[in-house]
N, C-alpha and C. Protein backbone atom coordinates (compact mmCIF):
# COMPACT_ATOMS: atom_id res chain seq x y z
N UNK A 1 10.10 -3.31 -34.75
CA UNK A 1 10.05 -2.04 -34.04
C UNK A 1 9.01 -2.16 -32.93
N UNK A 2 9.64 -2.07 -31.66
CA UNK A 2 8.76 -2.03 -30.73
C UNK A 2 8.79 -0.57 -29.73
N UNK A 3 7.57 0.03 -29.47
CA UNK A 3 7.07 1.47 -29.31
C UNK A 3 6.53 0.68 -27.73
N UNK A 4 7.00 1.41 -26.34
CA UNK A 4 6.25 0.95 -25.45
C UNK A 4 5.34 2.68 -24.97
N UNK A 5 4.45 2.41 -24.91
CA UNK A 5 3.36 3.30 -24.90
C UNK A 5 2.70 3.41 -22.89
N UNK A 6 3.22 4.98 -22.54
CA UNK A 6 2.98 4.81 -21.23
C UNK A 6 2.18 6.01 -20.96
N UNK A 7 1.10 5.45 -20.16
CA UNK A 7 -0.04 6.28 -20.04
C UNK A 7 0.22 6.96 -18.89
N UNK A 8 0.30 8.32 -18.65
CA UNK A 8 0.21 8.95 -17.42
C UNK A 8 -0.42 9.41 -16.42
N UNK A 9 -2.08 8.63 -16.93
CA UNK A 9 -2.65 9.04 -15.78
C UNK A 9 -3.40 7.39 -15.15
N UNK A 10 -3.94 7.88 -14.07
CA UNK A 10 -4.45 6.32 -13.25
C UNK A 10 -6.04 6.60 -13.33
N UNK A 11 -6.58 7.21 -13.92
CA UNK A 11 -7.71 7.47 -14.32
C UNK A 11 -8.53 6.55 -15.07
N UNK A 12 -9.55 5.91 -15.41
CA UNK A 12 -10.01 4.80 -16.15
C UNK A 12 -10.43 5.38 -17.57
N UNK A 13 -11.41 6.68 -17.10
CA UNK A 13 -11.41 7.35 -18.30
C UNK A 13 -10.94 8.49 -18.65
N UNK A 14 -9.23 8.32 -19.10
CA UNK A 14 -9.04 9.21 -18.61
C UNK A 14 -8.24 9.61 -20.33
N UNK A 15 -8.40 10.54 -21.29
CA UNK A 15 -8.46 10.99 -22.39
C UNK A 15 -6.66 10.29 -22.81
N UNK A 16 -5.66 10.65 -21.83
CA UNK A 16 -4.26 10.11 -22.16
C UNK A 16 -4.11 8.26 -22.28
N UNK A 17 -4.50 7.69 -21.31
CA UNK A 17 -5.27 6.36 -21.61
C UNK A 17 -5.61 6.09 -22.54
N UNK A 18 -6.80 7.01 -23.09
CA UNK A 18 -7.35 6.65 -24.53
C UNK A 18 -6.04 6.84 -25.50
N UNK A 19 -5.11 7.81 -25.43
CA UNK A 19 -4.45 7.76 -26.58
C UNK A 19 -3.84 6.42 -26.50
N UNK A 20 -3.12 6.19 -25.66
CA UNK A 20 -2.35 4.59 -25.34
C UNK A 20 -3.47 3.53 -25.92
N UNK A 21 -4.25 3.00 -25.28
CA UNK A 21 -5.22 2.21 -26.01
C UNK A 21 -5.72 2.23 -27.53
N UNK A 22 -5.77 3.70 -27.92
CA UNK A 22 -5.90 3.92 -29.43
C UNK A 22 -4.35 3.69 -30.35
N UNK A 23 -3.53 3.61 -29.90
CA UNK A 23 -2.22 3.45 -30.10
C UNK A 23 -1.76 1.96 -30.32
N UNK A 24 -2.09 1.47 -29.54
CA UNK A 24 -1.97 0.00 -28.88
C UNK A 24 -2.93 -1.22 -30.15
N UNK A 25 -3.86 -0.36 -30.39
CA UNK A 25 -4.89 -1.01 -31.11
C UNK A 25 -4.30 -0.28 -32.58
N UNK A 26 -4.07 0.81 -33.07
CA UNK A 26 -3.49 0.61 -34.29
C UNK A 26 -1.73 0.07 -34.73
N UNK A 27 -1.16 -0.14 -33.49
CA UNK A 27 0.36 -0.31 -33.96
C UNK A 27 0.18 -2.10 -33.61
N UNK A 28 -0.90 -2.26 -33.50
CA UNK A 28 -0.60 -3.89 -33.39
C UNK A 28 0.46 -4.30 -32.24
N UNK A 29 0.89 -5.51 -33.05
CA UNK A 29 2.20 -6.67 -32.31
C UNK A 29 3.07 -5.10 -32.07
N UNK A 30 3.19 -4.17 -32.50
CA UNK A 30 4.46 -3.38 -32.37
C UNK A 30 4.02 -2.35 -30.54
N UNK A 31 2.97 -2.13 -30.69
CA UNK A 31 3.02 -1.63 -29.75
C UNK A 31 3.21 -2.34 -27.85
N UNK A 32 3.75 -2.05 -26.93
CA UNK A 32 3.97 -2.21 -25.97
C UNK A 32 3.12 -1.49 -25.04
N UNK A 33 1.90 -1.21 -24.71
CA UNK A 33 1.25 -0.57 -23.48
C UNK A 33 1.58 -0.58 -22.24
N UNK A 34 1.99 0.36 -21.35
CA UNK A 34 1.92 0.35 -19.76
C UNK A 34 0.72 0.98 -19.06
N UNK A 35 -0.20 0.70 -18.18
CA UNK A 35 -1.52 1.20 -18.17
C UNK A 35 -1.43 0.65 -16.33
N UNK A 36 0.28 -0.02 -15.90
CA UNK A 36 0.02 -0.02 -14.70
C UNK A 36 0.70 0.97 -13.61
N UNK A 37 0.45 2.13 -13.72
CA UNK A 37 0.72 3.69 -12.89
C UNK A 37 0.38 3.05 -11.78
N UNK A 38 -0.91 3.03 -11.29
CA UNK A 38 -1.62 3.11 -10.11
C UNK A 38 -1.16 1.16 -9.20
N UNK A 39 -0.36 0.51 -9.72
CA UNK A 39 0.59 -0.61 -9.19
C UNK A 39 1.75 -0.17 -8.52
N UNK A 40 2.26 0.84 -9.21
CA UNK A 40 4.17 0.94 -8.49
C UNK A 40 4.16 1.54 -7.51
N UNK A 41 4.58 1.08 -6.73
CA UNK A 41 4.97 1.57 -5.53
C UNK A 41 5.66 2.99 -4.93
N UNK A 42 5.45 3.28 -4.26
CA UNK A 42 6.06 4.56 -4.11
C UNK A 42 7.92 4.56 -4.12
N UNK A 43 8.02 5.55 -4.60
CA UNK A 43 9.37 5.19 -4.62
C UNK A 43 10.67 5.44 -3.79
N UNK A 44 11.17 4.75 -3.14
CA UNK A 44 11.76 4.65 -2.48
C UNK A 44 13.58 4.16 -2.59
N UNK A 45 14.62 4.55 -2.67
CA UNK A 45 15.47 4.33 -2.89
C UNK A 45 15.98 2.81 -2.04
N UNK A 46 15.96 2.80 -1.45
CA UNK A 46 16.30 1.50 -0.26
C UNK A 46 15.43 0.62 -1.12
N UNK A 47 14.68 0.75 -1.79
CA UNK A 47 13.96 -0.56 -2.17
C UNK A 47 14.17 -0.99 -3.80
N UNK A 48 15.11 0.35 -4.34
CA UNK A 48 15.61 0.15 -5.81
C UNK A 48 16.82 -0.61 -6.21
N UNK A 49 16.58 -1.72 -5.50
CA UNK A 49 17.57 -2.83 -5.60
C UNK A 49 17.43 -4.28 -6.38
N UNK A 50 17.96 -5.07 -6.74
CA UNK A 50 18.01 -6.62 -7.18
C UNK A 50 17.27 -7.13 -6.16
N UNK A 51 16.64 -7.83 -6.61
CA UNK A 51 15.43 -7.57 -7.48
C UNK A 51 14.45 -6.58 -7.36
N UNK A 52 13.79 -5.49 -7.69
CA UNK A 52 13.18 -4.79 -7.59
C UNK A 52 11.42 -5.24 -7.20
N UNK A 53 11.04 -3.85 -6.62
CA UNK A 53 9.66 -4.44 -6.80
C UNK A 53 9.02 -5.15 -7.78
N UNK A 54 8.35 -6.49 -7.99
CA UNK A 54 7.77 -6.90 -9.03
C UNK A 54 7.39 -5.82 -10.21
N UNK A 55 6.37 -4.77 -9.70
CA UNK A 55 5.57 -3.82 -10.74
C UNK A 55 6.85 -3.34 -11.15
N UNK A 56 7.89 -2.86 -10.60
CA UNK A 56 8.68 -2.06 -10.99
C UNK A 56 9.72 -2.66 -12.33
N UNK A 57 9.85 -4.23 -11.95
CA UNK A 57 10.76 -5.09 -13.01
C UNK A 57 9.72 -4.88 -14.09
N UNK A 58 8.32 -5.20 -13.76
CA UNK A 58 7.55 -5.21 -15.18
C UNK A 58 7.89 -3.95 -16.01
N UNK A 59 7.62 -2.93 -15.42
CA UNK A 59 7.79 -1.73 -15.70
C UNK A 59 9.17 -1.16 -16.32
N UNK A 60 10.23 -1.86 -16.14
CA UNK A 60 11.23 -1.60 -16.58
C UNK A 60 11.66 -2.72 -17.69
N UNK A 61 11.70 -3.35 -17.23
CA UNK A 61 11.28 -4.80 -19.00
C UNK A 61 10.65 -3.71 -19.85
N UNK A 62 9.65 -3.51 -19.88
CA UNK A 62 8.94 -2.99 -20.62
C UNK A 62 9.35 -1.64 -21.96
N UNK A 63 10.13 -1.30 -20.85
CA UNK A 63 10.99 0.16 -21.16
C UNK A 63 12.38 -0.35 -21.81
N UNK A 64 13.00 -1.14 -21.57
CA UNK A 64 14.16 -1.94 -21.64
C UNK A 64 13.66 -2.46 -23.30
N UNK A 65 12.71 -3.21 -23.23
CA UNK A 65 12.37 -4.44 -24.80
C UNK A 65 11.93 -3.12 -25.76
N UNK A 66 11.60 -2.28 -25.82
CA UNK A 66 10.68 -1.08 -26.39
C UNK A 66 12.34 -0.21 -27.33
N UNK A 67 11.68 -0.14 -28.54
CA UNK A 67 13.22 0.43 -29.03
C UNK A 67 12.53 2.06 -29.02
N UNK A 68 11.89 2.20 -28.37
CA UNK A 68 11.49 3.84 -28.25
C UNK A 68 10.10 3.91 -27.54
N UNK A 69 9.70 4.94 -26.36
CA UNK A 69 9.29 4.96 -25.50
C UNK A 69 7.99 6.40 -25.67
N UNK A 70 6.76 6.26 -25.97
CA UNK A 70 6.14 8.13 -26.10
C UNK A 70 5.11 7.35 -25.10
N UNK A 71 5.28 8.74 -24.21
CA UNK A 71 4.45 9.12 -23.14
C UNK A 71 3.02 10.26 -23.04
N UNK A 72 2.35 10.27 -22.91
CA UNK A 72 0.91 10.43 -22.64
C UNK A 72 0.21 11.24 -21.38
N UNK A 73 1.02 12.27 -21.00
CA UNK A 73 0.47 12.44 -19.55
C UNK A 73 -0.60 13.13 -18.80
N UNK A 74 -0.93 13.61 -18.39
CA UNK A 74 -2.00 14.99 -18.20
C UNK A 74 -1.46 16.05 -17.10
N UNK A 75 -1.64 16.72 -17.10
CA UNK A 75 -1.10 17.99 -16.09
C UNK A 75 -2.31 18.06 -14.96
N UNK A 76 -1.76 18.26 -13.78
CA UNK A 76 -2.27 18.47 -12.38
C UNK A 76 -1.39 19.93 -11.83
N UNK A 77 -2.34 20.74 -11.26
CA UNK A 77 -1.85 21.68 -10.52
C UNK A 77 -0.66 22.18 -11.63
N UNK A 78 -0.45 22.68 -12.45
CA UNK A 78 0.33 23.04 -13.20
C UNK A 78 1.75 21.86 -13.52
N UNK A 79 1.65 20.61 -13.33
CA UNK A 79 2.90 20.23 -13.29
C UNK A 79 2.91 18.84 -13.35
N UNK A 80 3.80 17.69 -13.14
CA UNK A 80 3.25 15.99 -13.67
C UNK A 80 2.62 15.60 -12.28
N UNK A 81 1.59 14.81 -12.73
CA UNK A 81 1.05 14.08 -11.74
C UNK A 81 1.95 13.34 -10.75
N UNK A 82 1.76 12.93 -9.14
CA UNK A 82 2.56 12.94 -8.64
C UNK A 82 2.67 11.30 -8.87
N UNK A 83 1.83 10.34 -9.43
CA UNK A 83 1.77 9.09 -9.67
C UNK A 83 2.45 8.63 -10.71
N UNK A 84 2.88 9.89 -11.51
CA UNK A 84 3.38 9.71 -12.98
C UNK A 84 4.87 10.00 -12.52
N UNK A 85 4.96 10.82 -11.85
CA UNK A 85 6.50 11.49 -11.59
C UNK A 85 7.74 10.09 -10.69
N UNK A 86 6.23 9.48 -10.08
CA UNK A 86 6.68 8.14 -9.16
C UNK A 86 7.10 7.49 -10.05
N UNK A 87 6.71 7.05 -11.21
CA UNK A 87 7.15 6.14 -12.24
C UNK A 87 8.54 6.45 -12.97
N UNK A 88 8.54 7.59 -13.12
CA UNK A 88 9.91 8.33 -13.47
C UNK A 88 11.05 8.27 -12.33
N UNK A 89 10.43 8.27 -11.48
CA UNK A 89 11.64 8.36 -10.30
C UNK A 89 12.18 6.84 -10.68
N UNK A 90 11.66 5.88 -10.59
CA UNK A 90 11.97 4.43 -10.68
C UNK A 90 12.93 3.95 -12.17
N UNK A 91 12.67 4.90 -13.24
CA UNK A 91 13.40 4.81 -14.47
C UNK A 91 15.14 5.84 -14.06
N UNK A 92 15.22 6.16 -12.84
CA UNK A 92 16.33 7.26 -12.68
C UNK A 92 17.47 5.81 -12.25
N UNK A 93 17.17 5.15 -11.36
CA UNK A 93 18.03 4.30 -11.29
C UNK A 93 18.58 3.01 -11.77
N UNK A 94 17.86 3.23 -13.50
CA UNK A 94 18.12 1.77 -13.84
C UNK A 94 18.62 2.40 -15.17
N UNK A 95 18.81 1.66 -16.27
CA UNK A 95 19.74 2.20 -17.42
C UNK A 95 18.78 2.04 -18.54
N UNK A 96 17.24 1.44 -18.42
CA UNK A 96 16.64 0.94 -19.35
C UNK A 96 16.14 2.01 -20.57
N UNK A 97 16.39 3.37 -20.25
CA UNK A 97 15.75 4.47 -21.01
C UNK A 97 16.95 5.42 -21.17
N UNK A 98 18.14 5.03 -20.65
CA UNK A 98 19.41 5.78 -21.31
C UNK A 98 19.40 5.94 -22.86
N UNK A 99 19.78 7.07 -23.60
CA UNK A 99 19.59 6.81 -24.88
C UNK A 99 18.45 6.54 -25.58
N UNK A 100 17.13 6.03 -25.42
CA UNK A 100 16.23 5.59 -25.78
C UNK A 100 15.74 6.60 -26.33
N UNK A 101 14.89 6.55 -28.05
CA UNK A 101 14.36 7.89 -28.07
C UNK A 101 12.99 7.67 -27.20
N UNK A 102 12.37 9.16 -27.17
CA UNK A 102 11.29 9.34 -26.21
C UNK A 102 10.57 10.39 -26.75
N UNK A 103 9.35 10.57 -26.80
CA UNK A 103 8.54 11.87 -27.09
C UNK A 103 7.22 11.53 -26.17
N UNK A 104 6.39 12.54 -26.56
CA UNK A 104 5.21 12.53 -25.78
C UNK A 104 4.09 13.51 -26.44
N UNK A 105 2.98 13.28 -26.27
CA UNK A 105 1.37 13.47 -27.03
C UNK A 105 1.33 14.52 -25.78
N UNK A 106 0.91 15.63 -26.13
CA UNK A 106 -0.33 16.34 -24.92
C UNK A 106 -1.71 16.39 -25.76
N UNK A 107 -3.00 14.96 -24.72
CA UNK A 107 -4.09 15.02 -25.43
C UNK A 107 -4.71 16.49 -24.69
N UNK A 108 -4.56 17.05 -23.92
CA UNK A 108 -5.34 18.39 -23.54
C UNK A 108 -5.94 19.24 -24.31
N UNK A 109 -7.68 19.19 -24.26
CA UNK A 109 -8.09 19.92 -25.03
C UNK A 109 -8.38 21.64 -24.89
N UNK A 110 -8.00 21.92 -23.12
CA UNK A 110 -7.68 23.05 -22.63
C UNK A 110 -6.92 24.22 -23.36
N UNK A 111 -6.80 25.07 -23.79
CA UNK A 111 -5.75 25.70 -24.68
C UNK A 111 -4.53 25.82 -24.30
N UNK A 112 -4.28 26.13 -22.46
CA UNK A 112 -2.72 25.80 -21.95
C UNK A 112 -2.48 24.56 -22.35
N UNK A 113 -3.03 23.65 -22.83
CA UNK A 113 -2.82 22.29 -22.73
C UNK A 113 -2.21 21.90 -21.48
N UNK A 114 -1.10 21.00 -21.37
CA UNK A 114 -0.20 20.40 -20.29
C UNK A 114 1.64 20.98 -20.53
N UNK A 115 1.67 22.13 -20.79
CA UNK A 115 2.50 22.71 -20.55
C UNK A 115 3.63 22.87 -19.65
N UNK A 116 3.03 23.02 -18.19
CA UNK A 116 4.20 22.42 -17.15
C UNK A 116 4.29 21.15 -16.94
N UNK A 117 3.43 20.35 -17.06
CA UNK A 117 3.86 18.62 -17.27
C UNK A 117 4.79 18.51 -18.07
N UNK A 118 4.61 19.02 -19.54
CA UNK A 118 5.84 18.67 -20.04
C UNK A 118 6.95 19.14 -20.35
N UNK A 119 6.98 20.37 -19.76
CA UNK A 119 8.66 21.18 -19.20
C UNK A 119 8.90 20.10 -18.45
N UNK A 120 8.40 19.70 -17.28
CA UNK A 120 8.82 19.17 -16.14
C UNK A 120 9.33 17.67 -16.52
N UNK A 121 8.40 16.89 -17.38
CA UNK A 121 8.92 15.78 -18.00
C UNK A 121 10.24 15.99 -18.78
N UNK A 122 10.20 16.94 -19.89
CA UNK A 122 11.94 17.06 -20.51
C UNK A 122 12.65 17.09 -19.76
N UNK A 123 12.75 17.89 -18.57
CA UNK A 123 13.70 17.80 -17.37
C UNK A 123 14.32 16.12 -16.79
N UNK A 124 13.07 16.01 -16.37
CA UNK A 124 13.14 14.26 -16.11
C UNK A 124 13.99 13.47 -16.96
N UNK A 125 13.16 13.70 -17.82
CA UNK A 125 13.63 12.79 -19.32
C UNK A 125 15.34 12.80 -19.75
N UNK A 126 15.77 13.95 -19.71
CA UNK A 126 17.01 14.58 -19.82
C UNK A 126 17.78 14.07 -18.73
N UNK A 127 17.28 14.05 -17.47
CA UNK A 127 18.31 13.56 -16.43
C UNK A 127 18.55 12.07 -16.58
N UNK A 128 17.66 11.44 -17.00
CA UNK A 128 17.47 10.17 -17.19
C UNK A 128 18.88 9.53 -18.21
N UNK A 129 18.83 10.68 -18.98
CA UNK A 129 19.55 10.07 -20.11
C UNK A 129 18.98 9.81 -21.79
N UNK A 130 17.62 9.60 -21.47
CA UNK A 130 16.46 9.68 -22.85
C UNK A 130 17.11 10.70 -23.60
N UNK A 131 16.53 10.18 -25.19
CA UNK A 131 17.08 11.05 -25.99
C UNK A 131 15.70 11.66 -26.87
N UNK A 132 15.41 12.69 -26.41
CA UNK A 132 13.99 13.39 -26.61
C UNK A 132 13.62 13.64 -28.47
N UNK A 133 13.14 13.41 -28.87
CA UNK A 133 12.77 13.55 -30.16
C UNK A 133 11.84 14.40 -30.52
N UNK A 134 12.47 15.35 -30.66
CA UNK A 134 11.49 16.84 -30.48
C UNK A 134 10.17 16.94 -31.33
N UNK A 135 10.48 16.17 -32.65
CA UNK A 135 9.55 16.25 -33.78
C UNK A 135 8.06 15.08 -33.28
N UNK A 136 8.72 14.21 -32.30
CA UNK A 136 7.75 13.45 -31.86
C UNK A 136 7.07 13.65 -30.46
N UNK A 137 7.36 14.87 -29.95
CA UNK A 137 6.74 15.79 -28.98
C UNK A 137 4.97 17.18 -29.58
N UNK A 138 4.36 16.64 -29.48
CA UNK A 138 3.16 17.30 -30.56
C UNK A 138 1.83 17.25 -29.24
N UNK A 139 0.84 18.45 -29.63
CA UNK A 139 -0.17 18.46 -28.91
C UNK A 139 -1.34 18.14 -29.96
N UNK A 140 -1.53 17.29 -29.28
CA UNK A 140 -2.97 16.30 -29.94
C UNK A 140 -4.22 16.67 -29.00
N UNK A 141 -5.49 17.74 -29.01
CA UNK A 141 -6.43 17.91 -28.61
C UNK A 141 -7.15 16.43 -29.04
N UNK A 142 -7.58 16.01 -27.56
CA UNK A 142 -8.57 14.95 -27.62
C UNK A 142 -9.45 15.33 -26.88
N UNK A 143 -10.99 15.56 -27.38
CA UNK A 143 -12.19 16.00 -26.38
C UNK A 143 -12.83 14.65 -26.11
N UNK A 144 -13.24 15.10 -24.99
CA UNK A 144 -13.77 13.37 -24.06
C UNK A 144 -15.02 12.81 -25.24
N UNK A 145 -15.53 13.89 -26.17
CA UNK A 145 -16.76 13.43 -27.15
C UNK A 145 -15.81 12.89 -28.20
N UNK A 146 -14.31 11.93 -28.50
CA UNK A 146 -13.61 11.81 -29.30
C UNK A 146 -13.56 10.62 -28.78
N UNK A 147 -13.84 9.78 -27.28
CA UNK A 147 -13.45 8.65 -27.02
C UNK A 147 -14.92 7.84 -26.69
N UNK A 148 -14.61 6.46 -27.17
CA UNK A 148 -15.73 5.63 -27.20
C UNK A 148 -15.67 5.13 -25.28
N UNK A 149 -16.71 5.38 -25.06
CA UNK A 149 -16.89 5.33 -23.54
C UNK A 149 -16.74 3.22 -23.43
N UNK A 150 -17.41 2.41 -24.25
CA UNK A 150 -17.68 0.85 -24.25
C UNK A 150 -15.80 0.57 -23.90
N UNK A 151 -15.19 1.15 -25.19
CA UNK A 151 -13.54 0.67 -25.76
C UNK A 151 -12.70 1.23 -25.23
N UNK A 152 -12.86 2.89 -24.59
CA UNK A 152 -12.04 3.25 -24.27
C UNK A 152 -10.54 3.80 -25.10
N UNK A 153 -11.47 3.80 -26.37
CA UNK A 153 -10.36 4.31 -27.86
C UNK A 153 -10.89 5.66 -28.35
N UNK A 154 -9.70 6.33 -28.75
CA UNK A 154 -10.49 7.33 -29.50
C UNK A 154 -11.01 7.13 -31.42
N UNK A 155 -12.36 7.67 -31.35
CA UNK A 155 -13.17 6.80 -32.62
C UNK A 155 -12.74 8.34 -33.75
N UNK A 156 -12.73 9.52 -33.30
CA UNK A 156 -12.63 11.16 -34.49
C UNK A 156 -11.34 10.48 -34.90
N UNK A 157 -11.31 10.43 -36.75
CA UNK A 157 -10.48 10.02 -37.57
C UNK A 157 -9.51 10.82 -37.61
N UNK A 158 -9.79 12.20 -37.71
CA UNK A 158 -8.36 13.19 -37.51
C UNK A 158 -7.23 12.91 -36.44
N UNK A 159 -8.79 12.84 -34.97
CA UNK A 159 -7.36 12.85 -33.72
C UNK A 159 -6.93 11.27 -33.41
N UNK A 160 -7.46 10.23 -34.02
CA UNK A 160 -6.84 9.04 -34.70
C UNK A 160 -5.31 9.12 -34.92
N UNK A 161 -5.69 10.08 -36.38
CA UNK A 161 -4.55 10.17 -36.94
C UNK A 161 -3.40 11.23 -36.53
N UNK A 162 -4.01 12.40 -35.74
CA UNK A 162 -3.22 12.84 -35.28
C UNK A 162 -1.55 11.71 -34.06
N UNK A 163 -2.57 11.36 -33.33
CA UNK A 163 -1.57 10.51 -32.62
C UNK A 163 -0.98 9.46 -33.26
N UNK A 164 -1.21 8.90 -33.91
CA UNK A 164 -0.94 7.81 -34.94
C UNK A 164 0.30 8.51 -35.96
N UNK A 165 -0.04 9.99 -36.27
CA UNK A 165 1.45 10.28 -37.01
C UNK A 165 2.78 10.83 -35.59
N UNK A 166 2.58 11.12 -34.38
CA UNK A 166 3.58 11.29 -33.48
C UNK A 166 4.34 9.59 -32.97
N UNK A 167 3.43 8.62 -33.19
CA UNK A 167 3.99 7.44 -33.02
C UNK A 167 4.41 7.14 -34.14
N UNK A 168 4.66 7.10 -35.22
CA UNK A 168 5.20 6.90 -36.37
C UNK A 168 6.52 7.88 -36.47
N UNK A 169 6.56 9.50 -36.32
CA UNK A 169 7.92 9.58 -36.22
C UNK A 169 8.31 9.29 -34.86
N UNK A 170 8.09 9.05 -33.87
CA UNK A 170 9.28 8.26 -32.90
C UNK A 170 9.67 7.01 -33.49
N UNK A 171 8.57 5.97 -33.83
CA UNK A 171 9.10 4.89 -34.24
C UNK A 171 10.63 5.11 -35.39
N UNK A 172 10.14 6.21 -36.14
CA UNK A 172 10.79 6.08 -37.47
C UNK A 172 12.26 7.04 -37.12
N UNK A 173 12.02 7.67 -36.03
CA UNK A 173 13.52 7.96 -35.46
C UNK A 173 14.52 7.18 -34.25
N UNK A 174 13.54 6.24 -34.16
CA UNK A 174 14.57 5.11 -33.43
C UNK A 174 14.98 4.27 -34.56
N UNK A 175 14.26 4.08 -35.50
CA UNK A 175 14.87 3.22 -36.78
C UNK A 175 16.02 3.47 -37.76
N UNK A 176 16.12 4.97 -37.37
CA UNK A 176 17.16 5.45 -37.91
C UNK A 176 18.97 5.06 -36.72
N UNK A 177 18.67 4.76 -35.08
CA UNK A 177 19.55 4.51 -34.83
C UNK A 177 20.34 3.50 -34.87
């Protein structure tokens, strides 16, 4: 079972990051990390061709080898980051996330959390073809005093485990297909 784990922001320290990295470090060999947002290119249709931009093949391998895909994002201005939305645009013309299940963590410790990010992502997600796994869609409060500044992981055992059980049912509902 391979889980590719995509961080949505280009931030270094940036709390959704930490979940990916904390993810990455407990799912072992299983997990798949993407942590390169701030690489892909803007997106451009004329250029979504054979062969694609390098970042973009990585980026889609990635999504492609992964038998299920949870995303991580943070909300800007009410809605997905426009670096994150770039990455999505690039998954619209390829087939690698058709079908694929998909969920997503909101670490926001804000009380709106990331709310229009992730309306706006199901939308995405849905056009795409992804097959959203509602039960593995969950808001995980992560406060920046939850992540080890050296590792860049989150160290509070709860919100550990909080994210650690939303990657377990995606995993465990792609295993069922």
């Amino acid at each position: 079972m391979e889980l590719a784990l995509i961080s949505g922001s280009t931030r270094a320290g940036s709390v959704n990051t930490a979940v990916v990295r904390t993810l990455a470090e407990v799912l072992g060999d299983a997990a798949r990390p993407y942590l390169g947002l701030a690489g892909l290119p803007h997106f451009n249709p004329d250029h979504d061709v054979e062969p694609p931009p390098p970042e973009v093949a990585r980026m889609r391998a990635l999504i492609a080898g992964a038998d299920a895909v949870l995303f991580c994002t943070p909300e800007y201005a009410g809605d997905l980051p426009g670096s994150f939305k770039n990455l999505l645009d690039w998954t619209v013309g390829g087939i690698e996330i058709v079908d694929k299940p998909v969920g997503w963590i909101n670490a926001s410790s804000a009380p709106t959390g990331a709310e229009g990010a992730h309306r706006a992502l199901a939308t995405v997600l849905r056009y795409t073809g992804a097959r959203i796994v509602d039960a593995a869609c969950v808001h995980v409060p992560v406060p920046r005093t939850a992540v080890d500044a050296a590792t860049g992981t989150i160290t509070d055992p709860l919100v550990r485990e909080g994210v650690t059980a939303a990657a377990r049912t995606l995993a465990e509902e792609a295993q069922r297909v």
